[in-house]
C-alpha atoms as a PDB file:
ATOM      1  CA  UNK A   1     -99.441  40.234 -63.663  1.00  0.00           C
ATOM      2  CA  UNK A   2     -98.741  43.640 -61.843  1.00  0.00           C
ATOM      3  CA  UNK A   3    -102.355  43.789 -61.554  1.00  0.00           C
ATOM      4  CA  UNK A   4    -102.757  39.779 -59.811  1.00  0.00           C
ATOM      5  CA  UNK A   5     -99.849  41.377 -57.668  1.00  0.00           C
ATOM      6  CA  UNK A   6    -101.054  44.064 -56.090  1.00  0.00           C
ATOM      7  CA  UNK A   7    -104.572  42.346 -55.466  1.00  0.00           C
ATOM      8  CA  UNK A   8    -102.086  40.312 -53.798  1.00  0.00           C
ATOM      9  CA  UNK A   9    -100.341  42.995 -51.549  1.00  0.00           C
ATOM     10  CA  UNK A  10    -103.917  44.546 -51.224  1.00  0.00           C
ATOM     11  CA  UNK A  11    -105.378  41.170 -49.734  1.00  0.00           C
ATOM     12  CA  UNK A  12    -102.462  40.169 -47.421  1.00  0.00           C
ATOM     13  CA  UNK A  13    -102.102  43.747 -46.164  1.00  0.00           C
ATOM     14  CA  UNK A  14    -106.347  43.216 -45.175  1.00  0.00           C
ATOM     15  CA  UNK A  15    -105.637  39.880 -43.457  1.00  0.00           C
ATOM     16  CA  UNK A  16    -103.147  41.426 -41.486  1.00  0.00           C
ATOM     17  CA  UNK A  17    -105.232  43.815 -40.779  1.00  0.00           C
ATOM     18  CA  UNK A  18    -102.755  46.055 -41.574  1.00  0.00           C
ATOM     19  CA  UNK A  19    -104.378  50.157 -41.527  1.00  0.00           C
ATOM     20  CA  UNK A  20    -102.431  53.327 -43.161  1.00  0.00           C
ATOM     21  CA  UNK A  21    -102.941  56.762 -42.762  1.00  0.00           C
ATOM     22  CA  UNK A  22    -104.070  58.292 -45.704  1.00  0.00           C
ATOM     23  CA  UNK A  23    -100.879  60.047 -46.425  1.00  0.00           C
ATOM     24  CA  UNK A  24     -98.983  56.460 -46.518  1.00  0.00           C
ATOM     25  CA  UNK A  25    -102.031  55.635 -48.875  1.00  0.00           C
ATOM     26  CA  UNK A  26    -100.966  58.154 -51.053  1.00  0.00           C
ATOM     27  CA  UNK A  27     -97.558  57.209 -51.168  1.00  0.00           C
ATOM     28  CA  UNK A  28     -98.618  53.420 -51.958  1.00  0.00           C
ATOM     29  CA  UNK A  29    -100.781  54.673 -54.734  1.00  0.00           C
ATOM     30  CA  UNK A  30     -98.025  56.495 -56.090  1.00  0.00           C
ATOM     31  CA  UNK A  31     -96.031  53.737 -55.931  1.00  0.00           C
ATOM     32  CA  UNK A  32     -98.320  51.054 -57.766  1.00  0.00           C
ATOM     33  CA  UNK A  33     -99.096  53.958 -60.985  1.00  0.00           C
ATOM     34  CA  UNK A  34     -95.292  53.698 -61.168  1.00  0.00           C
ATOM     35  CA  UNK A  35     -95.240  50.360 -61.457  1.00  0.00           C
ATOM     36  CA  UNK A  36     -98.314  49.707 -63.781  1.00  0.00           C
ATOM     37  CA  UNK A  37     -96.697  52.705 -66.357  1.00  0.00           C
ATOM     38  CA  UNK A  38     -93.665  51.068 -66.218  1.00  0.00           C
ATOM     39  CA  UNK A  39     -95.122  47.512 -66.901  1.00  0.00           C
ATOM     40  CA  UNK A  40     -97.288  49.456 -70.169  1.00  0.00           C
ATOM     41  CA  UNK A  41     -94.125  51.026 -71.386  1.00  0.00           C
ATOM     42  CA  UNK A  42     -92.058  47.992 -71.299  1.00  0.00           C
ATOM     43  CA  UNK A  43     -94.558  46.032 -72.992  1.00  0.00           C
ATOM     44  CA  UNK A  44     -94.990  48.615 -75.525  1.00  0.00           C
ATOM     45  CA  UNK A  45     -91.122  48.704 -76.133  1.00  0.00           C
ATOM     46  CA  UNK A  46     -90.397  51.808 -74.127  1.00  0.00           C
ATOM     47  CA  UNK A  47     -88.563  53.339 -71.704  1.00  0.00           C
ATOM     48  CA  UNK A  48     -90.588  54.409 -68.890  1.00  0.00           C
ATOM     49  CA  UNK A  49     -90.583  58.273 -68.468  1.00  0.00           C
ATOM     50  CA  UNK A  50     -88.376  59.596 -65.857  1.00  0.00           C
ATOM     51  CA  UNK A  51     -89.806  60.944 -62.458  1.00  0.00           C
ATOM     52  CA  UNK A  52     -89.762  64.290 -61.391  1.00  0.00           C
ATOM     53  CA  UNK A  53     -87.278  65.546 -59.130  1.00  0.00           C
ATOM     54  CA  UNK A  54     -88.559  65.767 -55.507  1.00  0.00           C
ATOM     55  CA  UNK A  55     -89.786  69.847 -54.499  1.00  0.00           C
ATOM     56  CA  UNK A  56     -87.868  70.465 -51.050  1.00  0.00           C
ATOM     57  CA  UNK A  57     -89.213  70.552 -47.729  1.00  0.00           C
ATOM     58  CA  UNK A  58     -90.957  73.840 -47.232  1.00  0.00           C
ATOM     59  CA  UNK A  59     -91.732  74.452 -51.367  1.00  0.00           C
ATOM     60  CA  UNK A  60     -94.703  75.983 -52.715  1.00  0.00           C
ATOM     61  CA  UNK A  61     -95.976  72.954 -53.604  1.00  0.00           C
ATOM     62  CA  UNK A  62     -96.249  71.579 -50.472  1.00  0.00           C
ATOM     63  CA  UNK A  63     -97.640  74.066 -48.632  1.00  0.00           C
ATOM     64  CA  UNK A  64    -100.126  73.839 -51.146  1.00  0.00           C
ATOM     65  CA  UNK A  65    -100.699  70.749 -50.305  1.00  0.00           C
ATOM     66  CA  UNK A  66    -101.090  71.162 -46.621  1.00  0.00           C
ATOM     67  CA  UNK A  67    -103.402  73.860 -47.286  1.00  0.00           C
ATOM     68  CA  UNK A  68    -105.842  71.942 -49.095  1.00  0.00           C
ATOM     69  CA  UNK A  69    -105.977  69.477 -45.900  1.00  0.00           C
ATOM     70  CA  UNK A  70    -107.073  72.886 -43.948  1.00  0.00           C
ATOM     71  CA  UNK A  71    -103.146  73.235 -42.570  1.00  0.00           C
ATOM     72  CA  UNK A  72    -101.665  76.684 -42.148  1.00  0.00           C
ATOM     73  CA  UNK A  73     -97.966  78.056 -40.862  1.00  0.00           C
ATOM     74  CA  UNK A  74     -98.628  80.913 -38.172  1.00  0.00           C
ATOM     75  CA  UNK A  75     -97.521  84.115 -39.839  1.00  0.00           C
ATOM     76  CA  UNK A  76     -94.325  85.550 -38.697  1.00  0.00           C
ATOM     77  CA  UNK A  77     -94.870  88.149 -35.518  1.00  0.00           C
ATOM     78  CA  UNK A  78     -94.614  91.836 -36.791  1.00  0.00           C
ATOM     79  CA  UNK A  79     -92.042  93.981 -34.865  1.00  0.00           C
ATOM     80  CA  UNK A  80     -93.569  96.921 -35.528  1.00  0.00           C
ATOM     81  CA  UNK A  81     -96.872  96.394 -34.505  1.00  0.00           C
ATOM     82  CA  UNK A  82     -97.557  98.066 -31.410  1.00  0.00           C
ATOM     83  CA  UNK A  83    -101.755  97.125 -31.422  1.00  0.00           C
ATOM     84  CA  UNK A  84    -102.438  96.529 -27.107  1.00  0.00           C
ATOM     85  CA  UNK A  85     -99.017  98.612 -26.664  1.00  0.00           C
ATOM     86  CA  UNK A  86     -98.228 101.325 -25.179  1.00  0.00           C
ATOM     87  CA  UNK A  87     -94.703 103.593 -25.751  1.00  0.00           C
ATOM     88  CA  UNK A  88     -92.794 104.004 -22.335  1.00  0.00           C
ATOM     89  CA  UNK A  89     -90.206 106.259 -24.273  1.00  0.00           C
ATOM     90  CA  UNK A  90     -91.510 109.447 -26.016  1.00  0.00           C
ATOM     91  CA  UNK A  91     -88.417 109.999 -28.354  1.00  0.00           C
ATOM     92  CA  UNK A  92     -87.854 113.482 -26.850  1.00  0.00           C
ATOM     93  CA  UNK A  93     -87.091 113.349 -23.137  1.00  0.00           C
ATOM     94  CA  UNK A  94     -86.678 110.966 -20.041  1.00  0.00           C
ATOM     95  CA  UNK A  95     -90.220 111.463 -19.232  1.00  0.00           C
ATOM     96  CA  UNK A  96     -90.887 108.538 -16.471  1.00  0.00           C
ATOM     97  CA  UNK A  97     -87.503 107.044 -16.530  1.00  0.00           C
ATOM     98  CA  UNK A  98     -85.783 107.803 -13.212  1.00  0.00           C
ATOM     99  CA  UNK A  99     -81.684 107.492 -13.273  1.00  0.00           C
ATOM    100  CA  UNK A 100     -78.307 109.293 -12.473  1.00  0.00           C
ATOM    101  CA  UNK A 101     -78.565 112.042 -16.188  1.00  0.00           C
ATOM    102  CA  UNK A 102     -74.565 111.956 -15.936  1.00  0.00           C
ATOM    103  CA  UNK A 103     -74.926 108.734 -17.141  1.00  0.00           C
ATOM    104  CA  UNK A 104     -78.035 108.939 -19.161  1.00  0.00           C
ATOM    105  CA  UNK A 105     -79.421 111.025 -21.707  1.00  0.00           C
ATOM    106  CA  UNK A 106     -81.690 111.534 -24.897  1.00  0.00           C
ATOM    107  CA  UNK A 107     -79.454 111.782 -28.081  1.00  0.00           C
ATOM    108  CA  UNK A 108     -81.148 110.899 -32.070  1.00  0.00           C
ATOM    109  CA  UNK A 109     -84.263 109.672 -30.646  1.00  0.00           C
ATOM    110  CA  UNK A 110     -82.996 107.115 -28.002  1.00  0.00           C
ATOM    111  CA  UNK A 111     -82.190 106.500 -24.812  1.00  0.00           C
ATOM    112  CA  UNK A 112     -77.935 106.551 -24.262  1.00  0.00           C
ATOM    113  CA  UNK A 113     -76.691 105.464 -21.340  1.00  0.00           C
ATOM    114  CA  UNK A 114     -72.469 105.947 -21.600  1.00  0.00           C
ATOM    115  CA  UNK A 115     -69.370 104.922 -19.803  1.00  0.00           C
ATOM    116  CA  UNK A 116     -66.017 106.684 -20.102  1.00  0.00           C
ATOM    117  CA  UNK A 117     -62.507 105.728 -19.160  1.00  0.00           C
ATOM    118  CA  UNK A 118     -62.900 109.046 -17.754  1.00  0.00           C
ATOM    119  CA  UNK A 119     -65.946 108.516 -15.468  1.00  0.00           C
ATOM    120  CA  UNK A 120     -66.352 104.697 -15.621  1.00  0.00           C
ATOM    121  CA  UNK A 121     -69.533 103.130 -14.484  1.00  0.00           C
ATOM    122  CA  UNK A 122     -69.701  99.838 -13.214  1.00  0.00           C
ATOM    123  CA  UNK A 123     -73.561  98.979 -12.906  1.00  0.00           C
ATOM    124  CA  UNK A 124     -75.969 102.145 -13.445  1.00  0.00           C
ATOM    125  CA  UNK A 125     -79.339 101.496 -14.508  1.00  0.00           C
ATOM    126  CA  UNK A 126     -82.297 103.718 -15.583  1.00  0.00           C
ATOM    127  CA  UNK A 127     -85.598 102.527 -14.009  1.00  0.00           C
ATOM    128  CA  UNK A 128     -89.083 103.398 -15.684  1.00  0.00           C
ATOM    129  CA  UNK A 129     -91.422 103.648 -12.755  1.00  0.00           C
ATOM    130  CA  UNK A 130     -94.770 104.088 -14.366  1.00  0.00           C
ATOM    131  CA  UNK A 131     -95.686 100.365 -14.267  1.00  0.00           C
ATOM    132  CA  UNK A 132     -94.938  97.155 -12.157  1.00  0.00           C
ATOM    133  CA  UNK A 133     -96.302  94.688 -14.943  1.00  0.00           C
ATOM    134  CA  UNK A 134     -96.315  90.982 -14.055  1.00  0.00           C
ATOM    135  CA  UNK A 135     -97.288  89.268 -17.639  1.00  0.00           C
ATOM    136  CA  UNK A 136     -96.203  91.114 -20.373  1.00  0.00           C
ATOM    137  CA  UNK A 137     -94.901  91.322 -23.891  1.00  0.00           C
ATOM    138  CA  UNK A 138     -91.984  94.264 -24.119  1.00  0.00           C
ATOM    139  CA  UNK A 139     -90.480  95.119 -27.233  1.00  0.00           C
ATOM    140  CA  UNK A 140     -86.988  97.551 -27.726  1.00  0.00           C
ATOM    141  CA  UNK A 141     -84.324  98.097 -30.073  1.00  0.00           C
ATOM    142  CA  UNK A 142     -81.165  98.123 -28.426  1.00  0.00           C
ATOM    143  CA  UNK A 143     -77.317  98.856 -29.198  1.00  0.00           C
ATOM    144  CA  UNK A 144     -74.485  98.344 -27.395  1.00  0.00           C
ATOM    145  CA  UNK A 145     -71.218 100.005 -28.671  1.00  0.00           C
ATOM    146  CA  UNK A 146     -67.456 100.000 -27.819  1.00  0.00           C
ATOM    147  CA  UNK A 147     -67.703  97.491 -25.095  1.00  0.00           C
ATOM    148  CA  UNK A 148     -68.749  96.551 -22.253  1.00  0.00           C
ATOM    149  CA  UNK A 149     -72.567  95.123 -21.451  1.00  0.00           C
ATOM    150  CA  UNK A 150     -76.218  96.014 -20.842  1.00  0.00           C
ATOM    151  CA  UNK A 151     -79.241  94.057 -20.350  1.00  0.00           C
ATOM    152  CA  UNK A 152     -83.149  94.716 -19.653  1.00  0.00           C
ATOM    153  CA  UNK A 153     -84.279  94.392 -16.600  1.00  0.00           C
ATOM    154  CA  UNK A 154     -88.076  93.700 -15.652  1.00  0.00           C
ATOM    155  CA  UNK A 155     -90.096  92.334 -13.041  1.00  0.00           C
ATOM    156  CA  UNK A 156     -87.298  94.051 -10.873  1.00  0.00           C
ATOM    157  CA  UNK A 157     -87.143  96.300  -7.407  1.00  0.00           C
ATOM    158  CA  UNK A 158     -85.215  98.644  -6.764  1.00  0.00           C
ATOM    159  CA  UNK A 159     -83.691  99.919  -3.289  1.00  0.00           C
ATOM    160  CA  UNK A 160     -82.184  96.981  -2.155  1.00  0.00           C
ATOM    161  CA  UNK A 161     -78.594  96.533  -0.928  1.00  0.00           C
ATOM    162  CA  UNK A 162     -75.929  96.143  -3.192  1.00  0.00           C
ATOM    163  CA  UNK A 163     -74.279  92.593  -2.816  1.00  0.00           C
ATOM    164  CA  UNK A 164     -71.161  93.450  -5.451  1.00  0.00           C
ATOM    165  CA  UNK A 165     -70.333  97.178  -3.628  1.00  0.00           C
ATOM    166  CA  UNK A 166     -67.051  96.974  -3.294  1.00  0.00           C
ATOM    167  CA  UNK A 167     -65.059  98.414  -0.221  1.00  0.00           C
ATOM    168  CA  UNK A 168     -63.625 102.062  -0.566  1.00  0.00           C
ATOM    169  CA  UNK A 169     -65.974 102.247  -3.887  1.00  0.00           C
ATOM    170  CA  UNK A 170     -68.167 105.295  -3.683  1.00  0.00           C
ATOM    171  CA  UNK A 171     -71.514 104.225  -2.336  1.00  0.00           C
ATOM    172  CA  UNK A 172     -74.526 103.415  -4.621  1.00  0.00           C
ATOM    173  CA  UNK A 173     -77.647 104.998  -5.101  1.00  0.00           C
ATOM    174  CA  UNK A 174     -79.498 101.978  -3.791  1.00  0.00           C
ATOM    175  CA  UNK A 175     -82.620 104.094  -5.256  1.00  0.00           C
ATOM    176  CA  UNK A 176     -81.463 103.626  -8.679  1.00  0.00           C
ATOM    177  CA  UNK A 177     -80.035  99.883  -8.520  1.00  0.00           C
ATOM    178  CA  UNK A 178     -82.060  97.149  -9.608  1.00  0.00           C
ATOM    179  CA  UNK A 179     -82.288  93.475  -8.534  1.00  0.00           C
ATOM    180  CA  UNK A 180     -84.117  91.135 -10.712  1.00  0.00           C
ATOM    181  CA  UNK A 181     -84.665  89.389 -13.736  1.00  0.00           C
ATOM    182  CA  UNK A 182     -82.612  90.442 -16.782  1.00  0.00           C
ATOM    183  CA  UNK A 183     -82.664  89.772 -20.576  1.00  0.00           C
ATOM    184  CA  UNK A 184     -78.555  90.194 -21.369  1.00  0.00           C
ATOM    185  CA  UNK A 185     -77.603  91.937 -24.258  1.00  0.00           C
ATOM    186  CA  UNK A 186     -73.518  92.541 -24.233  1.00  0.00           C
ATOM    187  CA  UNK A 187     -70.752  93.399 -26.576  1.00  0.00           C
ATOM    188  CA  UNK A 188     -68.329  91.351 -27.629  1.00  0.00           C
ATOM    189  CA  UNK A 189     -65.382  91.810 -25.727  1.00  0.00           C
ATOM    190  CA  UNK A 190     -64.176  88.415 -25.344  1.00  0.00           C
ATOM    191  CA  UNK A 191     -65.879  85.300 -26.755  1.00  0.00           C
ATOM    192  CA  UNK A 192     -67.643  84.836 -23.210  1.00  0.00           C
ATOM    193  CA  UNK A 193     -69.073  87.867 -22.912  1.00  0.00           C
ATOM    194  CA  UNK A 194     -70.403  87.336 -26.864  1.00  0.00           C
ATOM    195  CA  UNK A 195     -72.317  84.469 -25.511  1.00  0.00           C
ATOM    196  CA  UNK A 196     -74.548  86.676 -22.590  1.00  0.00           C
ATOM    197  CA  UNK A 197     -76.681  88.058 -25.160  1.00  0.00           C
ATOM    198  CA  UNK A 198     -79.760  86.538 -24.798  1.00  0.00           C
ATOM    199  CA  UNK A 199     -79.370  84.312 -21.959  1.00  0.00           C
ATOM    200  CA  UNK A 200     -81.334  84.899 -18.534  1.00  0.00           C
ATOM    201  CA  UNK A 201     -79.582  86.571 -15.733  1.00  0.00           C
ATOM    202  CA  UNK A 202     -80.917  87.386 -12.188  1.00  0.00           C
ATOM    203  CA  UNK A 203     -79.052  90.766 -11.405  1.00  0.00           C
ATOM    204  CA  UNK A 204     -78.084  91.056  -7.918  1.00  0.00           C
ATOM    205  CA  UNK A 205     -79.240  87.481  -6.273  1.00  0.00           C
ATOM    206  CA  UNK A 206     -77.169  84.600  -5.399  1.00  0.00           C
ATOM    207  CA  UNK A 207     -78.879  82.978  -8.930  1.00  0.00           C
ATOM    208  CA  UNK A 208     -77.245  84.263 -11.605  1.00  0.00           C
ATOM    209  CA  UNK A 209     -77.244  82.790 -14.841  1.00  0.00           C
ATOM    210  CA  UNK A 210     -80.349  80.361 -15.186  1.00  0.00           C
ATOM    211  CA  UNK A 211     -81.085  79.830 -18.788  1.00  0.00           C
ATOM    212  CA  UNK A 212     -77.751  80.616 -20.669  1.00  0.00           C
ATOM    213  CA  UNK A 213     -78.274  81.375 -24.294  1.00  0.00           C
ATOM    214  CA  UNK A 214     -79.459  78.068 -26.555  1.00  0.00           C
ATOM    215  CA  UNK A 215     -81.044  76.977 -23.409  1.00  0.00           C
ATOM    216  CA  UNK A 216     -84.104  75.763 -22.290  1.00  0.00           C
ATOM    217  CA  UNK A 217     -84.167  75.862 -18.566  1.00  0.00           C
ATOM    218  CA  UNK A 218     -86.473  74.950 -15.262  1.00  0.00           C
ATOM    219  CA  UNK A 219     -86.228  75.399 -11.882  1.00  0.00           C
ATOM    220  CA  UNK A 220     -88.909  74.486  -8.555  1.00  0.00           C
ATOM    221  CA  UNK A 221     -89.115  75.363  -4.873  1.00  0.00           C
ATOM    222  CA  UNK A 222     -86.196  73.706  -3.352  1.00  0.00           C
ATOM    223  CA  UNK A 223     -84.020  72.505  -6.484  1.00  0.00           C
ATOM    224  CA  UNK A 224     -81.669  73.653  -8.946  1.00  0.00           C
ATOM    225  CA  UNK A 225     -82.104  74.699 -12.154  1.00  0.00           C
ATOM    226  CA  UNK A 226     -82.193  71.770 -15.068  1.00  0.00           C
ATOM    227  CA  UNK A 227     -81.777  71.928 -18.094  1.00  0.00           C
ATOM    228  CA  UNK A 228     -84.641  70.902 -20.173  1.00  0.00           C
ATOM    229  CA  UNK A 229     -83.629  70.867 -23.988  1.00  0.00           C
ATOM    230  CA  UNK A 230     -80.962  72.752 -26.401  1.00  0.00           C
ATOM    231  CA  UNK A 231     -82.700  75.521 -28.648  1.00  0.00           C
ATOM    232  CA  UNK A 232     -79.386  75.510 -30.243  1.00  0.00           C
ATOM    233  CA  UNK A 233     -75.518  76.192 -30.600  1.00  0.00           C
ATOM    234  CA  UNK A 234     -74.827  79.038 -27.888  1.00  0.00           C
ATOM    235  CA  UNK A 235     -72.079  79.973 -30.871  1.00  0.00           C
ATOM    236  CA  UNK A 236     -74.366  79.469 -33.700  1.00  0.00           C
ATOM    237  CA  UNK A 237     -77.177  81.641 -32.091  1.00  0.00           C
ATOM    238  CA  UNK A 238     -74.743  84.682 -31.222  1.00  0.00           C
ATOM    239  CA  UNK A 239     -74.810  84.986 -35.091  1.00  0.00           C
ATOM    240  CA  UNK A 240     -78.242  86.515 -34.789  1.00  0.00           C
ATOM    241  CA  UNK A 241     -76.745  89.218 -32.701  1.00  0.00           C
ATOM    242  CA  UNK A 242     -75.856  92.652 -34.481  1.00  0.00           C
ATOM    243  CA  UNK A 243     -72.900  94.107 -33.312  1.00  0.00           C
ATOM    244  CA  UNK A 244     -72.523  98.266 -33.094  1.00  0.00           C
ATOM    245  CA  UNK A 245     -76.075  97.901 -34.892  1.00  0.00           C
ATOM    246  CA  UNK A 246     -79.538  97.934 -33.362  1.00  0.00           C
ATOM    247  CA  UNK A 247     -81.597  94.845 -32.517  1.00  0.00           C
ATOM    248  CA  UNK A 248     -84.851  93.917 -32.036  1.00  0.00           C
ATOM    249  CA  UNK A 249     -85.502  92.421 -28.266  1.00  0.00           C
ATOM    250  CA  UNK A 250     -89.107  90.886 -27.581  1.00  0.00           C
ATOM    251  CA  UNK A 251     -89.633  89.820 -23.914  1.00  0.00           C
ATOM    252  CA  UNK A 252     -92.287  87.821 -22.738  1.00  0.00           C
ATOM    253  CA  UNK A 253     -93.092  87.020 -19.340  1.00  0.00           C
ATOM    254  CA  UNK A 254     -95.821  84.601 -18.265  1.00  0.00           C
ATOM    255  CA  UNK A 255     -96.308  83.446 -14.971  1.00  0.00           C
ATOM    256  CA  UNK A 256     -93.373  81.430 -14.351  1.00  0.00           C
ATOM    257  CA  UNK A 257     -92.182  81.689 -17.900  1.00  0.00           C
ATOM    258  CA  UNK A 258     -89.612  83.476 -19.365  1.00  0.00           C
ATOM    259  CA  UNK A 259     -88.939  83.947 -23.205  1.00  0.00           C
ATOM    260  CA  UNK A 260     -86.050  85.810 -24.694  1.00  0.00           C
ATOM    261  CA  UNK A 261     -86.322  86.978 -28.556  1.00  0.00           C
ATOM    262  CA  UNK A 262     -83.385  88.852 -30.397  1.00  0.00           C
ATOM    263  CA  UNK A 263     -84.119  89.473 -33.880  1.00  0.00           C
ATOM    264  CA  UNK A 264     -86.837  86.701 -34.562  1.00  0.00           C
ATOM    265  CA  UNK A 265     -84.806  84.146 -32.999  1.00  0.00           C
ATOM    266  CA  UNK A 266     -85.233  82.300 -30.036  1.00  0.00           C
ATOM    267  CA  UNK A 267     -82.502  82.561 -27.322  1.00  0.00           C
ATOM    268  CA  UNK A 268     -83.766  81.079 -23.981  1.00  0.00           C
ATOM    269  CA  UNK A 269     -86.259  80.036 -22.227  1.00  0.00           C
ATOM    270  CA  UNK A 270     -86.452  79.861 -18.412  1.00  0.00           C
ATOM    271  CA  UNK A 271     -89.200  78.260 -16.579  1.00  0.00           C
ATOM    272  CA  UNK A 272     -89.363  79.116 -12.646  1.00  0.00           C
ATOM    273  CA  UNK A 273     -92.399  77.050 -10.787  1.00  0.00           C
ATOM    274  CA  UNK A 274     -90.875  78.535  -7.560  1.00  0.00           C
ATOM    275  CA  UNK A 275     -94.120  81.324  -6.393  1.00  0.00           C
ATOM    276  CA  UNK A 276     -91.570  82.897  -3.979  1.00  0.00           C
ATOM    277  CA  UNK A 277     -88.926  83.148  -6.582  1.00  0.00           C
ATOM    278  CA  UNK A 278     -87.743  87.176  -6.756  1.00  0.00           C
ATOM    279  CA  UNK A 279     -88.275  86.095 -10.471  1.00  0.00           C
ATOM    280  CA  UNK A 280     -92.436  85.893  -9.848  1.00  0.00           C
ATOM    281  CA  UNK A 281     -93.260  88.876  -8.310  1.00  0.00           C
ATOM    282  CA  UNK A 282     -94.098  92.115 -10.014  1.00  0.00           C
ATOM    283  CA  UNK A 283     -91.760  94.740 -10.783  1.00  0.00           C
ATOM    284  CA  UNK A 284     -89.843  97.931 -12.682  1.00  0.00           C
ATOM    285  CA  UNK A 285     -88.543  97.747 -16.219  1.00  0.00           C
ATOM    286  CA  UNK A 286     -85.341  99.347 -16.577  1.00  0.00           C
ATOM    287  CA  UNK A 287     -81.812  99.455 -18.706  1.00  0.00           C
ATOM    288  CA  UNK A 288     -78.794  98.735 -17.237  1.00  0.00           C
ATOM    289  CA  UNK A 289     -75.025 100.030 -18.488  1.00  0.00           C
ATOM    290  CA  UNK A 290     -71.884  98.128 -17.037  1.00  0.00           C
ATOM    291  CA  UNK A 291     -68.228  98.231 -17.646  1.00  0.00           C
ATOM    292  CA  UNK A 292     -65.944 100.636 -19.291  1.00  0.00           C
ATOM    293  CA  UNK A 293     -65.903 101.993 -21.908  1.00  0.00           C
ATOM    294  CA  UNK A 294     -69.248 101.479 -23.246  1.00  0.00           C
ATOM    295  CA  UNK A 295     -72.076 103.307 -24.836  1.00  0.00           C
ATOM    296  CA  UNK A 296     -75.707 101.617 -25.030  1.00  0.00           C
ATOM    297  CA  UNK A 297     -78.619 103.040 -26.845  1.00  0.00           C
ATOM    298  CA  UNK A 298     -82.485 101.887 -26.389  1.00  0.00           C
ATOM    299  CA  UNK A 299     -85.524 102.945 -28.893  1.00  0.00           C
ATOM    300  CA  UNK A 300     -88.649 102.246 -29.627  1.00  0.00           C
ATOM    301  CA  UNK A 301     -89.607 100.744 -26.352  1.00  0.00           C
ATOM    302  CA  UNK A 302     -92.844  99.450 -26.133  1.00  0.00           C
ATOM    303  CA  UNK A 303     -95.626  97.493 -23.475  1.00  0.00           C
ATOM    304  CA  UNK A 304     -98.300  95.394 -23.636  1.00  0.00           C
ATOM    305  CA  UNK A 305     -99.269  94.679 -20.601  1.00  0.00           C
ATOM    306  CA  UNK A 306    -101.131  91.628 -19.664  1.00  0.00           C
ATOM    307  CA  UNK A 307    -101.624  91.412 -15.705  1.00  0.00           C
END
């Protein structure tokens, strides 16, 4: 009878012209060998053998199985692999890295950057000017301790004026201040400035914040920035973030594109099709230090230039 039936189901499904993919064919195959056991055990006076439990979403058994229809996960990225890169910090010294060395210095085999209640330092950067790179992958490890923020800055110029200088403040080295895009990276002070890390900032432009962190952002000649999808919970993805520990920062830049990394997890992307965006011209990489009191340390800074 469970035979007459299916020949049944087979036969209307073919009238219908009704077409499944092979995996739903599977599933329907499945399905019927259930049914046909069951019918033999029953008739045989016993209880049909239980089915096995389910193996979740991402077992080995299923990736088996996706491998045998010639489908493979990418393998994760390896921090550490510097093939195509090149270092722009030697360990030892500040060897083409241009900055005020009151404020920056070499200590344990990174760059430290510090601000005192003493001597406090509202933006200072250090500015590596042996390359202007356009598309590029950059990887650092970077801590930020005590307080206070930092950030990356790349595809940036420098010698511009100052639009925060504040009157009576002693005046900037305009030499040493950079405008431009800038992956944040900031301690957490207060819950807001917890939720900069990560996002994309344009230092010293009337822009700002254009892709906060979770955010997947674009922008055009002529219109503002709109928000294009959620990576995920702003709050959620500051978890990712070490604090007074270092972190791994991966920034890529691709034409237009902008992709922030912090420890293997996504944080923003911002997408500018603007060609006369400040944003899409080439620039200086550099490290910025703001507020007081605050300490920030870089390592391990490496390039892989692209264009």
């Amino acid at each position: 009878m469970i035979q007459s039936q299916f020949c049944g189901f087979w036969g209307t499904m073919s009238r219908r012209g009704m077409f499944l993919g092979r995996r739903s064919w599977a599933l329907v195959a499945v399905g019927c060998a259930a049914c046909l056991g069951g019918s033999a055990a029953s008739a045989q006076g016993q209880s049909p053998a239980p089915s096995a439990q389910p193996q979740p979403k991402g077992a080995a058994s299923d990736r088996k199985t996706l491998e045998s229809w010639g489908f493979r996960e990418p393998e994760p990225v390896d921090f550490d692999d510097h093939a195509g890169y090149v270092p722009l910090f030697d360990g030892t010294s500040l060897r083409g890295w241009d900055g005020d060395v009151s404020i920056w210095r070499v200590e344990g085999g990174a760059i430290v950057g510090e601000s005192t209640k003493e001597k406090p330092v509202s933006n200072a950067y250090l500015v590596y000017r042996g390359a202007e790179p356009y598309d590029f992958d950059l990887k650092l490890e970077i801590k930020v301790e005590i307080g206070g923020g930092s950030g990356v800055q790349y595809r940036s110029k420098t010698g511009l004026p100052w639009r925060r200088a504040k009157e009576g403040s002693p005046p900037f080295n305009l030499d040493w201040m950079m405008t431009g895009p800038q992956a944040d990276f900031w301690y957490p002070v207060s819950p807001i400035c917890s939720s900069f890390s990560g996002q994309f900032y344009s230092e010293n432009t009337p822009l700002g914040i254009l892709a906060w962190r979770g955010q997947v952002v674009n922008s055009s000649a002529g219109s503002k920035p709109r928000l294009v999808a959620n990576i995920g919970s702003r709050d959620a993805l500051g978890g990712y973030v070490r604090t007074n520990d270092w972190n791994e920062y991966l920034i890529m830049a691709r034409g237009g594109t902008f992709i922030h990394v912090i420890n293997g997890q996504l944080m923003a992307v911002y997408i500018d099709d603007d060609p006369a965006s400040s944003n899409n011209q080439t620039g200086f990489i550099g490290i910025e230090i703001e507020g007081a009191p605050s300490r920030v340390s870089v390592r391990n800074v490496w390039l892989r230039r692209l264009k």
